[in-house]
Protein backbone atom coordinates (compact mmCIF):
# COMPACT_ATOMS: atom_id res chain seq x y z
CA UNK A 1 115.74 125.13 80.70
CA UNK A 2 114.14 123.75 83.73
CA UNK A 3 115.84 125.89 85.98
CA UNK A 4 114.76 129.00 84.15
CA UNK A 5 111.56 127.54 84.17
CA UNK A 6 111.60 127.18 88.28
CA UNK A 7 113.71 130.76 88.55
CA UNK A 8 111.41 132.66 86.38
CA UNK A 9 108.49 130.79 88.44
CA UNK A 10 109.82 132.25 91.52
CA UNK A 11 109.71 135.85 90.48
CA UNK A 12 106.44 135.49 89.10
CA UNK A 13 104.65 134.08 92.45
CA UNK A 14 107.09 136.55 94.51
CA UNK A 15 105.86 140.05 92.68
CA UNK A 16 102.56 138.60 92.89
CA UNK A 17 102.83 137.90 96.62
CA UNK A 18 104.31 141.42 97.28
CA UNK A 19 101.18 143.06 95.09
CA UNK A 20 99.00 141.49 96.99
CA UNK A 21 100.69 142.71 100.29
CA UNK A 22 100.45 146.18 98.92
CA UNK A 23 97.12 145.89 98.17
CA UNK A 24 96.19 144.27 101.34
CA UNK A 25 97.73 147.54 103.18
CA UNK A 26 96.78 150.26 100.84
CA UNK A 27 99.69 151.41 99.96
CA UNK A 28 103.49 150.66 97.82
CA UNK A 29 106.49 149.73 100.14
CA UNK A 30 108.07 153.02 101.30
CA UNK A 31 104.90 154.85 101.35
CA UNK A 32 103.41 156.45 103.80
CA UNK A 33 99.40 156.12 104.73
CA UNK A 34 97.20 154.95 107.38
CA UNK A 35 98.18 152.47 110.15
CA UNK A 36 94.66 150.94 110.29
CA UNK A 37 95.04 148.08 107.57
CA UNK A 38 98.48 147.07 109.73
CA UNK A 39 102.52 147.24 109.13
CA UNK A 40 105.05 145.03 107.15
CA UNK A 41 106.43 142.30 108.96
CA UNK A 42 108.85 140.62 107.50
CA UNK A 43 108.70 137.60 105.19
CA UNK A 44 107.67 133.85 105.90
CA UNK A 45 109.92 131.21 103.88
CA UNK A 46 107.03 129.25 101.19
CA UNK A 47 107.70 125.97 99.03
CA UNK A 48 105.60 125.12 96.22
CA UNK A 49 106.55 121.51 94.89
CA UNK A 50 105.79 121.09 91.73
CA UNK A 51 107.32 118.64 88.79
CA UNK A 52 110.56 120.94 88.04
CA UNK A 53 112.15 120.71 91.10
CA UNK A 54 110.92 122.94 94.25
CA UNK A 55 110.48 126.65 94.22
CA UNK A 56 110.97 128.83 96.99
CA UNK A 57 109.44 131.86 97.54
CA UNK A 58 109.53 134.57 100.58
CA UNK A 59 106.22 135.48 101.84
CA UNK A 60 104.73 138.46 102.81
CA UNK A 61 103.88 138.84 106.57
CA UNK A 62 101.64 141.78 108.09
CA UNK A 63 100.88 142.82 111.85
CA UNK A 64 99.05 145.02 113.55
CA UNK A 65 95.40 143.87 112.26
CA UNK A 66 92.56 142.86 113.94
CA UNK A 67 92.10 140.03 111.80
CA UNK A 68 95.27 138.03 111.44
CA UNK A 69 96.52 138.30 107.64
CA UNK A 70 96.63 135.51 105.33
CA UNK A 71 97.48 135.25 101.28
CA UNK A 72 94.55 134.46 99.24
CA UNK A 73 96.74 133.65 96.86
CA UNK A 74 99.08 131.28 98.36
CA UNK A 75 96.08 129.54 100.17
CA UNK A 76 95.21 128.39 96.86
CA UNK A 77 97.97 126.99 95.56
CA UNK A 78 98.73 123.70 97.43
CA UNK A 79 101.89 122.21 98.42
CA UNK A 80 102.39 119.87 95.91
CA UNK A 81 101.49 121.16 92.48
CA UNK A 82 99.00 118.87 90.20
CA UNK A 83 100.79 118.25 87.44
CA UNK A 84 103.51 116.31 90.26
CA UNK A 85 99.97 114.76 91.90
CA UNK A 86 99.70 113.13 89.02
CA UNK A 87 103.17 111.94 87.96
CA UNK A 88 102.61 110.38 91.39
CA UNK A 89 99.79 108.46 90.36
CA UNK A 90 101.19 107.66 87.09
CA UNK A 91 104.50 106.39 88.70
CA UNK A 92 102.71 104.58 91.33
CA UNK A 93 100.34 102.75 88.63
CA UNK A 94 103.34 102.19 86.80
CA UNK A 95 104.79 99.65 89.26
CA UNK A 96 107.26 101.59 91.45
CA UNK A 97 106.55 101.22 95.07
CA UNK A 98 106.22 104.21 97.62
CA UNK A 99 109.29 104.12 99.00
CA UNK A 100 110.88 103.93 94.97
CA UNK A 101 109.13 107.05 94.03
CA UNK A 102 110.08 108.93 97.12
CA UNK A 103 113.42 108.17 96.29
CA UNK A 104 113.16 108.45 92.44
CA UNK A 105 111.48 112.29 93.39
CA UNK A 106 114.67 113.07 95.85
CA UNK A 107 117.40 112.05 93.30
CA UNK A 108 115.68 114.21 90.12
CA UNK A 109 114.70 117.26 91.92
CA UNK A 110 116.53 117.77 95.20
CA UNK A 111 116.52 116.46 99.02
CA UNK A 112 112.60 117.86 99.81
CA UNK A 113 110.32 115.70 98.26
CA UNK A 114 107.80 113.98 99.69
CA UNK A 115 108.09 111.36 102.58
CA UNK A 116 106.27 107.72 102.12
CA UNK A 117 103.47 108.99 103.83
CA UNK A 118 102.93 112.07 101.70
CA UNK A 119 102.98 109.91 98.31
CA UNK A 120 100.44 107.46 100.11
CA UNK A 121 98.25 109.90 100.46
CA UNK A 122 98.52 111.14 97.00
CA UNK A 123 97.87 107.69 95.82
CA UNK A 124 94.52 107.37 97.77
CA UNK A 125 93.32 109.46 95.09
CA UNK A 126 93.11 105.79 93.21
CA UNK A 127 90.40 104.90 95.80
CA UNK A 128 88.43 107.82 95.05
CA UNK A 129 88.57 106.73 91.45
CA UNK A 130 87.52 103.25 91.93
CA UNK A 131 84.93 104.22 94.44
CA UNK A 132 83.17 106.12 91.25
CA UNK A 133 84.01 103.56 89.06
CA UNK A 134 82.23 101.10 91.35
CA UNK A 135 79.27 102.27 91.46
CA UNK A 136 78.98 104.28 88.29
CA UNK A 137 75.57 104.03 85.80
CA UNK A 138 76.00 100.84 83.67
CA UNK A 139 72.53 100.97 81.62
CA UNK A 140 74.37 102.92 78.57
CA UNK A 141 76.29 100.15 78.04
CA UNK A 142 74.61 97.95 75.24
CA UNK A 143 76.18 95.11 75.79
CA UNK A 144 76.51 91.72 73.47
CA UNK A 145 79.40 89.56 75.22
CA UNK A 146 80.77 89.40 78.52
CA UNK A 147 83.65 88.38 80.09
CA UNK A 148 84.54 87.58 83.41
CA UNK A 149 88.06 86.14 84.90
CA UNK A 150 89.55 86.88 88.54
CA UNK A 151 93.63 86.97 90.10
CA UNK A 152 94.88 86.25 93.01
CA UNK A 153 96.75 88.79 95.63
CA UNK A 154 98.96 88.14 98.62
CA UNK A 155 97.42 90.63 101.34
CA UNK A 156 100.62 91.29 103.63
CA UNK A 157 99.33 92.17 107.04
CA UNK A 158 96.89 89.24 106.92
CA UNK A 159 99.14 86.53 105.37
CA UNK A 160 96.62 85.28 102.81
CA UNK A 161 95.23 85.69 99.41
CA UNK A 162 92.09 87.63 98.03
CA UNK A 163 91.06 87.62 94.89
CA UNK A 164 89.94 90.03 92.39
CA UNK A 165 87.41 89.42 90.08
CA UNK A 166 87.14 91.63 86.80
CA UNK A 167 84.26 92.09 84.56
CA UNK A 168 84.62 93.65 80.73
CA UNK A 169 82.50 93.40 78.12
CA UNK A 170 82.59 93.85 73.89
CA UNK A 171 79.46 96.19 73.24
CA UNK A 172 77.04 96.07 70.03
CA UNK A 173 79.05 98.09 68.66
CA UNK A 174 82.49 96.96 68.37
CA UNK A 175 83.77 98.82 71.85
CA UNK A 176 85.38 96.98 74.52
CA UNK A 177 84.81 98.30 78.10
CA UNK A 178 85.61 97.64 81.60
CA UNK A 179 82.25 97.10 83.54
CA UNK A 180 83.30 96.30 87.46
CA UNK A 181 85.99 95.37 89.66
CA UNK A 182 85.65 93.44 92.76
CA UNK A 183 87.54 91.89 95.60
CA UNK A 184 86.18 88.60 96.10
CA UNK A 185 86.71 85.45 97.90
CA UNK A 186 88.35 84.13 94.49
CA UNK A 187 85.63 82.75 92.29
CA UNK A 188 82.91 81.38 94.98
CA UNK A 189 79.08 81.46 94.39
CA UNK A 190 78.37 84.16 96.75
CA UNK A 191 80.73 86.63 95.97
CA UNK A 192 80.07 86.23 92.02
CA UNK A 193 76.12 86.48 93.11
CA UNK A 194 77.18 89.75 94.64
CA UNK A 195 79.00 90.99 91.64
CA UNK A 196 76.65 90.38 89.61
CA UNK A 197 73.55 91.56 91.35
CA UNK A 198 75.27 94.65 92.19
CA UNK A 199 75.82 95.00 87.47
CA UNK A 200 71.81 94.45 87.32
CA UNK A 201 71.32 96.68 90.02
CA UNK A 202 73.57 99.76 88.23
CA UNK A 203 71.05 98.71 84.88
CA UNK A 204 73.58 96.48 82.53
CA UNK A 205 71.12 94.56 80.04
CA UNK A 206 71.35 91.18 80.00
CA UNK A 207 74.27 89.98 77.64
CA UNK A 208 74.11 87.91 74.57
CA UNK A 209 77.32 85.78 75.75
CA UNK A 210 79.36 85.65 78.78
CA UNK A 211 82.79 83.51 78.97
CA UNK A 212 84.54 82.21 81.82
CA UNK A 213 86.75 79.64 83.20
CA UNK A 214 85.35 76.59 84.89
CA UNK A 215 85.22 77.98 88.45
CA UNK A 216 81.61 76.38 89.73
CA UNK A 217 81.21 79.19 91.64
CA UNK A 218 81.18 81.54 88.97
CA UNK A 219 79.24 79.57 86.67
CA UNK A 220 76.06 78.76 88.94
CA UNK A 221 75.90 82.58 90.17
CA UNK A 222 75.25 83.09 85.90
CA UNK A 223 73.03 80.40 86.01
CA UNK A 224 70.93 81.77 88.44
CA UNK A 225 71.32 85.50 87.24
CA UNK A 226 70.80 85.28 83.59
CA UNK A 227 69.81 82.05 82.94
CA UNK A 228 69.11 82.82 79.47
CA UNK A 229 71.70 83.67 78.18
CA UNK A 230 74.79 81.82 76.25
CA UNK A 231 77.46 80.34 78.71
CA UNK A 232 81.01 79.85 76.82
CA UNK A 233 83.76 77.93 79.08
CA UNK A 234 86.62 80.02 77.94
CA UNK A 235 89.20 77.83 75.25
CA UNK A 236 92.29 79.07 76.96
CA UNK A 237 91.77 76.83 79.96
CA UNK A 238 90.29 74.11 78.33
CA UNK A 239 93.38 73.59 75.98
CA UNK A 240 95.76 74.04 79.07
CA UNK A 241 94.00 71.10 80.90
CA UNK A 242 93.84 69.17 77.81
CA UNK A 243 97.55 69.35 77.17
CA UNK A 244 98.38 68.51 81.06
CA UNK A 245 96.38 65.38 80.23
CA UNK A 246 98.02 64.13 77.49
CA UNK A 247 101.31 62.83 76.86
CA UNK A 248 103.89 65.46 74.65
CA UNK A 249 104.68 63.56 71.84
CA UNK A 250 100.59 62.62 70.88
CA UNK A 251 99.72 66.01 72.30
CA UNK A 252 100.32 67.99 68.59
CA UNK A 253 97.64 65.53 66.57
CA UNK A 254 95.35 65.24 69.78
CA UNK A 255 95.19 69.26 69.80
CA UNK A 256 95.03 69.27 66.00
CA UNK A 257 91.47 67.70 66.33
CA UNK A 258 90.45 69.52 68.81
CA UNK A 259 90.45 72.71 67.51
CA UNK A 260 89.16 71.31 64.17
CA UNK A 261 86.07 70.39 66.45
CA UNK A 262 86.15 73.77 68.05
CA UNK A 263 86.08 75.58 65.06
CA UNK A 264 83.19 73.52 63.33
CA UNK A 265 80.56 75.06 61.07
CA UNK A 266 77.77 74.41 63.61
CA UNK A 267 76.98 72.78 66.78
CA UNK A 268 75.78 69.53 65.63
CA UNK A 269 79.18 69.11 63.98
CA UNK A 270 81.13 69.91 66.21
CA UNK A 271 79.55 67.25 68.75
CA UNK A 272 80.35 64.39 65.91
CA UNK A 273 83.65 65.71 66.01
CA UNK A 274 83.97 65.15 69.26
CA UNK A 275 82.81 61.99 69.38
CA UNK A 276 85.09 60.90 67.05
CA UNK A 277 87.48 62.63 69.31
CA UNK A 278 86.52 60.36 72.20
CA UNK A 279 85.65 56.98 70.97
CA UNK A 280 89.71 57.03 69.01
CA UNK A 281 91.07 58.18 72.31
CA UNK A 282 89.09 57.21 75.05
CA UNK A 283 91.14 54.15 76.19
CA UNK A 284 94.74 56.11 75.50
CA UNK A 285 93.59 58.68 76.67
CA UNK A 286 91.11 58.51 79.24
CA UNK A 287 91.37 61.92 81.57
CA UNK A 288 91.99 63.92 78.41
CA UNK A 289 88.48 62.33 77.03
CA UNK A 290 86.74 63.04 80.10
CA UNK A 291 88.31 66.62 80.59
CA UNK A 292 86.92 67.52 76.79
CA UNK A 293 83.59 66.34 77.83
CA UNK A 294 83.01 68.47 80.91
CA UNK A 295 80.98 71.31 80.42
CA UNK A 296 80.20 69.96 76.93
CA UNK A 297 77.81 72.37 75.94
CA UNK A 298 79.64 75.82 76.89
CA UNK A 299 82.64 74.97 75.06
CA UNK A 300 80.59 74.44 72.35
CA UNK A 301 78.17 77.71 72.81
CA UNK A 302 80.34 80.41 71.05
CA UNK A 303 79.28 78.64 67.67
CA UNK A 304 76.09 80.50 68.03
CA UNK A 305 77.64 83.77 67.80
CA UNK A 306 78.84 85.08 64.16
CA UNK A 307 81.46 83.45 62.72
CA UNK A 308 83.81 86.50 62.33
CA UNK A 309 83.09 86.96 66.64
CA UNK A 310 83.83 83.53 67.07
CA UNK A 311 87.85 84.49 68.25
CA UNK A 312 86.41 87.50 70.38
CA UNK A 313 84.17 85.22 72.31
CA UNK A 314 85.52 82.11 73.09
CA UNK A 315 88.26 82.86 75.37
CA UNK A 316 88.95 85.38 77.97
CA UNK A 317 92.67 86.58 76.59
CA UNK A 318 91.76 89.89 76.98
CA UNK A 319 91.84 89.42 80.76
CA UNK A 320 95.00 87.35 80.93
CA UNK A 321 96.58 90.15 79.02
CA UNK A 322 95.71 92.70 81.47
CA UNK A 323 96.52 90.49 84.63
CA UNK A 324 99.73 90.04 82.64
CA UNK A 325 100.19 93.59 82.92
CA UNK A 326 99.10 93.82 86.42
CA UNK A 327 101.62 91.18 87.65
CA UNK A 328 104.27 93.02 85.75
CA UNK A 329 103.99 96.16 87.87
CA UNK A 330 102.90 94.56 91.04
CA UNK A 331 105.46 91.64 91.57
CA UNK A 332 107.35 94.62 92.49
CA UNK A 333 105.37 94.72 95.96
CA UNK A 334 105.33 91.18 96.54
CA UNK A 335 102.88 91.50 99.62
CA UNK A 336 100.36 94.29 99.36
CA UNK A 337 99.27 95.47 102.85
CA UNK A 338 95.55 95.56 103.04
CA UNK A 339 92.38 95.07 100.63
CA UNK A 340 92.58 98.62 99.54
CA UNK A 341 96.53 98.63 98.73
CA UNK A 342 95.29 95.76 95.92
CA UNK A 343 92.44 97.69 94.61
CA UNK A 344 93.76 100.92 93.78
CA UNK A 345 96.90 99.45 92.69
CA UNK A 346 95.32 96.69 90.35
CA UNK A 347 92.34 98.94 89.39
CA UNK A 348 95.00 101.50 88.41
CA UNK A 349 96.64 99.01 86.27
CA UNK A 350 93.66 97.25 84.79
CA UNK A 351 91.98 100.58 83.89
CA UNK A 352 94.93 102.07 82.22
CA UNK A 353 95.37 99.10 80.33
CA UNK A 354 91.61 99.01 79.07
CA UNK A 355 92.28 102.68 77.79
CA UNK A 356 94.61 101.54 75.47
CA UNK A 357 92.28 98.81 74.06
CA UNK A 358 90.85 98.96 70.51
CA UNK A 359 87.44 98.71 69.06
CA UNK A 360 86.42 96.04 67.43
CA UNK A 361 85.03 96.24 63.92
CA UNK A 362 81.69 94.86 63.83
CA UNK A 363 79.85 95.84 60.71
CA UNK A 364 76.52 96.93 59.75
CA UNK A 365 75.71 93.23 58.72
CA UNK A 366 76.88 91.80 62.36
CA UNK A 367 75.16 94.07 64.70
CA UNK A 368 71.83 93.27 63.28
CA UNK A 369 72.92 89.67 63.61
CA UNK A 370 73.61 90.01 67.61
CA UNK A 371 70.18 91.64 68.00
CA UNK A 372 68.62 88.52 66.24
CA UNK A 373 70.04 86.09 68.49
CA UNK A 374 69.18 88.59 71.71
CA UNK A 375 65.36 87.97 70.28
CA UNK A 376 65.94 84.34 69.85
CA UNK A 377 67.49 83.94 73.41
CA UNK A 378 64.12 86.15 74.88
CA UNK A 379 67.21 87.84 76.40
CA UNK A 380 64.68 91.48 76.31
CA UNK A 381 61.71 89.57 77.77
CA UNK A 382 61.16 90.56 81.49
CA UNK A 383 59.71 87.55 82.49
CA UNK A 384 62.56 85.72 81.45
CA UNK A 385 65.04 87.69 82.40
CA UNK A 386 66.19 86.32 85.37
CA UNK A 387 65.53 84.14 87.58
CA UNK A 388 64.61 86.38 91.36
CA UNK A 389 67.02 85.68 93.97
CA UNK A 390 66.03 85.49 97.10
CA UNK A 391 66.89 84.36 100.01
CA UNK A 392 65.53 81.07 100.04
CA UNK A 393 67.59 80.76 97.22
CA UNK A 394 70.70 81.27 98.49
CA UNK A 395 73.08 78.68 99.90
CA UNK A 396 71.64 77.99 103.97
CA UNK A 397 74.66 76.80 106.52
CA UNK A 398 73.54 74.11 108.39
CA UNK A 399 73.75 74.24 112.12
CA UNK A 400 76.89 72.28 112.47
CA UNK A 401 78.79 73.99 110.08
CA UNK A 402 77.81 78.01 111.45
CA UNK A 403 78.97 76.53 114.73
């Protein structure tokens, strides 16, 4: 079927070719006329590559014009046909390196295809992608909770590590979105101050939540741009610490409490819990004690939230699913070359995975709930909603340390 497909293909573009030759000349082959418009000159061999294989076509030359002669309509067909552009893309996004799909290409449909260099180019068309998704309009968005979380990639030709930091969010309404991605110097101060200036500046609204990991970096650059709003140290981490902490045989009753204080009615509760928690463990125990008292009151923020939310809000699994993803097509190119080879190859991933998320069912009760504790946070209020960063109050180097 596919090489009917490609045969009939052929004849099409070729009897369309040779019509447009006629027309170009005035006149059928083996007809006589005028010798102003130019003579038949042979044929030209054209390739058209395209998802069924390569099709080959003969085109039309003329001579003997003042202006040299060229197709129209093969001008605007390119090379490479777009449906094969973008089983490119998918295949690259997929996790197959260059030099795989070049050589997947060659095996299905014949010794042509396209070299390295040819699918590299195709793939840039991720960059153009991100570069809109970057710097797209973000004031739409009415968003309650965010979530931020960053990974790590090996960057070939420099021999280190930069790291991406991702930024999603769960709207009013129940829909989950991808806000921003951002290659960042892992998790530090000044590159999440970036980030995050750069969401204000594209108009998000201040959220109602945001959860992260413990990163100090990451967590002063929220303090300083929305100061208002609910910090939540993400539960994922916390209980992988925790269990690092404590020994494996006590670890299933220590954790047993623990999440019975994590998942207390209220916030006062929850704090007697964990006091409890502490004073019975605190000399078995004492780095686990100390490790469940950091950051005391963002583990304990997503309380605040409604109860049915709670889940949604107090870790960042969402992310680690999609970096799971990510590592699963790019451990495949163990060393990406440069800073753009790991953003339009995670982008790529990430965003295809956040197509296939679902919305979350937040009912007509809930969403009036949200908005209540936006009012009660003065998260609306522009005098409160953020503190102005300037640069007095950024970081200064001292003298020593620039030189």
């Amino acid at each position: 079927m596919s090489s009917l497909v490609r045969l009939s293909t052929e004849r099409v573009w070729q009897e369309a070719l040779e019509e447009e030759q006629a027309e170009a000349l005035g006149r059928g082959r083996y007809e006589r006329g005028t010798s102003e418009r130019g003579y038949r000159n042979g044929y030209e061999n054209g390739t058209l590559k395209t998802a069924e294989g390569v099709m080959r076509v003969e085109a039309p030359q003329i001579r003997g014009r003042e202006e040299p002669y060229w197709s129209q309509l093969w001008s605007q067909v390119a090379n490479t046909s777009e449906v094969l552009k973008r089983l490119i893309v998918e295949m690259y996004a997929g996790g197959l390196s260059q030099r795989d799909i070049e050589f997947g290409l060659e095996k299905a449909l014949g010794p042509f295809v396209l070299s390295k260099s040819a699918v590299s180019e195709l793939t840039d068309t991720l960059s153009q992608e991100y570069e809109a998704f970057r710097t797209r309009d973000l004031s739409g968005y009415a968003v309650a909770y965010l979530f931020m979380d960053a990974v790590d990639e090996p960057l070939r030709r420099w021999g280190s590590k930069t790291g991406v930091l991702c930024v999603w969010a769960i709207c009013e309404e129940g829909r989950k979105v991808r806000l921003t991605l951002s290659t960042a110097n892992s998790e530090s101060y000044e590159s999440s101050l970036e980030v995050l200036r750069d969401l204000v500046k594209r108009g998000l609204q201040t959220p109602v939540t945001i959860t992260t990991d413990g990163a100090p970096g990451l967590t002063k650059a929220i303090d300083v741009i929305w100061p208002k709003a609910l910090r939540i140290r993400c539960w994922f981490h916390k209980m992988q610490h925790l269990q690092q902490k404590v020994p494996p045989q006590a670890w299933p009753e220590f954790k047993a409490l623990v999440m019975d204080m994590r998942d207390a009615p209220t916030v006062p509760e929850a704090e007697r819990r964990r006091q409890l928690i502490v004073n019975r463990y605190q000399r078995d125990f004492p780095a686990a004690c100390r490790c469940l008292l950091d950051d005391a009151e963002a583990s304990l923020n997503h309380l605040y939230v409604p109860q049915r939310h709670q889940p949604y809000v107090r870790t960042s699994n969402l992310a680690e699913r999609a970096f799971a993803e990510e590592r699963r097509r790019t451990k495949v190119i163990p060393h990406l070359w440069d800073e753009g080879s790991v953003t339009k190859l995670v982008f790529a991933v990430l965003i295809r995975v956040s197509e296939r998320w679902g919305k979350k069912c937040f009912s007509e009760f809930e969403q009036p709930q949200i908005r209540s504790l936006r009012r009660q946070r003065q998260l609306d209020d522009p005098t409160v909603l953020a503190t102005p960063v300037t640069a007095d109050s950024l970081p200064r180097r001292s003298a020593a340390s620039a030189a």
